[in-house]
N, C-alpha and C. Protein backbone atom coordinates (compact mmCIF):
# COMPACT_ATOMS: atom_id res chain seq x y z
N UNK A 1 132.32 7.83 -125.97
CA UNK A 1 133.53 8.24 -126.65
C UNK A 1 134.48 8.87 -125.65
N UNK A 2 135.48 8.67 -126.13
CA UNK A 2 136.69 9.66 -124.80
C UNK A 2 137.13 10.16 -126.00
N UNK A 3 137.57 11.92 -125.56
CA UNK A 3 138.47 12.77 -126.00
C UNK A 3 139.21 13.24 -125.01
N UNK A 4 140.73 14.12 -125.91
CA UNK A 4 141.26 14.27 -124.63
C UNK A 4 141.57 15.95 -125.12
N UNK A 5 141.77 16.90 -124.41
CA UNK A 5 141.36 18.18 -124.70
C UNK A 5 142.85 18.60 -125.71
N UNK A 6 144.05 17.84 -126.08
CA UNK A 6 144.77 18.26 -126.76
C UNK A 6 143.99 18.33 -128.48
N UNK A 7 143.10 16.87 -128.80
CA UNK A 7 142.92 16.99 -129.58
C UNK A 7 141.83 18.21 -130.10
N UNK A 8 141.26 18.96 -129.86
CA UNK A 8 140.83 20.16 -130.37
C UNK A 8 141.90 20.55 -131.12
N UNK A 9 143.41 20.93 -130.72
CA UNK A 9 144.85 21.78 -131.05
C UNK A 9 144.78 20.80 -132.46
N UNK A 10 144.53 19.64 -132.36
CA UNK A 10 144.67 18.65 -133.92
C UNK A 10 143.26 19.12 -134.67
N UNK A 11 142.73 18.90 -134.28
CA UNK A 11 141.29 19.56 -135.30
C UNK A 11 141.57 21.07 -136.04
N UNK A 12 141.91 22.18 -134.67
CA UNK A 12 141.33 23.07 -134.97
C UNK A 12 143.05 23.65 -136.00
N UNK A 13 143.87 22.85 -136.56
CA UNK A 13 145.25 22.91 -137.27
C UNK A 13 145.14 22.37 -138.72
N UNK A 14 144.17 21.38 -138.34
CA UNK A 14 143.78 20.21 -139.47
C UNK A 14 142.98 21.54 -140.38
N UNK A 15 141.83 21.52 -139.85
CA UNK A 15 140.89 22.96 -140.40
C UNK A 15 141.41 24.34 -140.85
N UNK A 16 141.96 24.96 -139.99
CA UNK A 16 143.23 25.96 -140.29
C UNK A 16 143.62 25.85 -142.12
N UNK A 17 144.65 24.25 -141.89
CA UNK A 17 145.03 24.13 -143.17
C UNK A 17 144.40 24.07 -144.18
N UNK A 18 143.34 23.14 -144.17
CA UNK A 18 142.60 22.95 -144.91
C UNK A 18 141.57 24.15 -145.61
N UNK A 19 141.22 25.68 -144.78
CA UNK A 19 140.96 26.43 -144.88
C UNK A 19 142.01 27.20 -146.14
N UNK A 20 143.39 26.78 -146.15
CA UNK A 20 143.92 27.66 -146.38
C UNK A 20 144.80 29.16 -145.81
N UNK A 21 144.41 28.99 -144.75
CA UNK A 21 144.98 29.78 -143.67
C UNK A 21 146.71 29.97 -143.50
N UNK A 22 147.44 31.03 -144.03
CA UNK A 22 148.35 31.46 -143.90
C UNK A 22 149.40 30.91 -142.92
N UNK A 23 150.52 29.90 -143.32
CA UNK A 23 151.11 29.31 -142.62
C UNK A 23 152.21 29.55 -141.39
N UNK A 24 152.24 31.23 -141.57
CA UNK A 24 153.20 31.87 -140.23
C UNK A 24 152.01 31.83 -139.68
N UNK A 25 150.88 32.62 -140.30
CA UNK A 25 150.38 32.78 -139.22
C UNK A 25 149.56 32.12 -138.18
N UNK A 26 149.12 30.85 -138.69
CA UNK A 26 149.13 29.55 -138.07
C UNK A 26 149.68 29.48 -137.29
N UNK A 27 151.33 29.08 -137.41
CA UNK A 27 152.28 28.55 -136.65
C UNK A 27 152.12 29.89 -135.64
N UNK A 28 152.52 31.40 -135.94
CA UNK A 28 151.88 32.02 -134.35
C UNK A 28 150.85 31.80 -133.63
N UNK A 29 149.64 31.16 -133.97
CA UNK A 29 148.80 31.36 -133.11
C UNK A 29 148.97 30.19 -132.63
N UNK A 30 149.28 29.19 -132.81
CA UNK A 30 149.26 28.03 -132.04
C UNK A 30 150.85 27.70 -131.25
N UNK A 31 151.57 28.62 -131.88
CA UNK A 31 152.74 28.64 -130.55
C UNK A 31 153.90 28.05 -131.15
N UNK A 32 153.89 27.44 -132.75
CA UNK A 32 155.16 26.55 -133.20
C UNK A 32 156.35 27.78 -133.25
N UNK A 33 157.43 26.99 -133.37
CA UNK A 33 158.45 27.44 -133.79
C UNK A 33 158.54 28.00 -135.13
N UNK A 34 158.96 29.16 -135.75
CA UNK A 34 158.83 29.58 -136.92
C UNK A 34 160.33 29.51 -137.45
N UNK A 35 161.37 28.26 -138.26
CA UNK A 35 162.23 28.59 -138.51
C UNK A 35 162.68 29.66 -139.51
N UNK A 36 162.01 30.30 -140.49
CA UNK A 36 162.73 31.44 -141.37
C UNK A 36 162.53 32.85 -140.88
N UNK A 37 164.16 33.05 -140.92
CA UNK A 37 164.62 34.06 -140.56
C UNK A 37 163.81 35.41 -140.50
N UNK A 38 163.81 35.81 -141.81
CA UNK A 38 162.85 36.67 -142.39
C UNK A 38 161.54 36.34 -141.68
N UNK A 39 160.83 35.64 -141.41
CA UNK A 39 159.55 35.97 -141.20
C UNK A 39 159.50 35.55 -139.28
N UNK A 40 160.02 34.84 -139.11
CA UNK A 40 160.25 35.15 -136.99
C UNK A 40 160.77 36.41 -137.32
N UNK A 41 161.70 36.98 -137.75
CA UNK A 41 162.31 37.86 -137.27
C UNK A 41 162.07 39.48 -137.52
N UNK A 42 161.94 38.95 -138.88
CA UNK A 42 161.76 41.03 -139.68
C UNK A 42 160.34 40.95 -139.77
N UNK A 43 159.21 40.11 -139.78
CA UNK A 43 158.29 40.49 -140.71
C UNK A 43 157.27 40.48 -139.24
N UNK A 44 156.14 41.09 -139.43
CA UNK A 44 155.07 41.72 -138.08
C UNK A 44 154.17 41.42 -138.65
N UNK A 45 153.34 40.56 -137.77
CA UNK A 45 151.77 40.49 -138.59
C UNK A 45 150.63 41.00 -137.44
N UNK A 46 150.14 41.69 -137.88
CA UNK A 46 149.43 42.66 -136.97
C UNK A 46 148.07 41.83 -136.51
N UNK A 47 146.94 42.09 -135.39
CA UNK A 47 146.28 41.28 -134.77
C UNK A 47 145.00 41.11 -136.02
N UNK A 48 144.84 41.95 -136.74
CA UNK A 48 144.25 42.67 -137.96
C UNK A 48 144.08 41.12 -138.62
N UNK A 49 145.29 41.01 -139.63
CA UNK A 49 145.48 39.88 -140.11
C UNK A 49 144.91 38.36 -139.65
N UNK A 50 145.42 38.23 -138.14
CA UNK A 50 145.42 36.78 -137.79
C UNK A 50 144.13 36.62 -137.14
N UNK A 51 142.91 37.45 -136.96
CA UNK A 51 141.73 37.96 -137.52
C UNK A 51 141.18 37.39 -138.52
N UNK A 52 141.40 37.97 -139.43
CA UNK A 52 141.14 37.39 -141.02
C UNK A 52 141.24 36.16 -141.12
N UNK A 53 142.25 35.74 -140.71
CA UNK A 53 142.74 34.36 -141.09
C UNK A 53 141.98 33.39 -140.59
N UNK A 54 141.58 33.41 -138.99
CA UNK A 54 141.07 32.73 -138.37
C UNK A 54 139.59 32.64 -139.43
N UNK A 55 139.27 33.93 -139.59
CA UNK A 55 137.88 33.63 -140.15
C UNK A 55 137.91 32.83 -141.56
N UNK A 56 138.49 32.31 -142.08
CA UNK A 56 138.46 31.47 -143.17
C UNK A 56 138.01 30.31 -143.08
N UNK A 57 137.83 30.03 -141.92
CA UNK A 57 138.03 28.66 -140.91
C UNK A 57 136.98 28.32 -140.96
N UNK A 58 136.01 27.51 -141.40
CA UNK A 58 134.64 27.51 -141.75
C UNK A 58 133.92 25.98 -140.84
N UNK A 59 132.79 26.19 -140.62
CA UNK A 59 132.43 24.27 -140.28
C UNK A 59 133.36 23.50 -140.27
């Protein structure tokens, strides 16, 4: 089989979602662009949270 090391970033996004995993905070940890205002801008999600989130992430 060949893989190529981007696709982990597709797996481990695919899973994320599928988990249910909080969609800013997704998009921060993997680096996207966050277009709404309100949440790039005013809103803080502490390391606490994206913590949590990750752990939803199951098999």
């Amino acid at each position: 089989m060949e893989h190529h090391p981007h696709e982990t970033r597709h797996t481990f996004i695919t899973k994320a979602k599928k988990s249910g995993m909080d969609e800013y905070i997704l998009k921060r940890i993997v680096g996207h662009a966050i277009n709404d205002t309100t949440e790039a801008t005013y809103t803080h999600r502490e390391i606490e949270e994206l913590k949590e989130e990750m752990l939803k992430i199951k098999d």
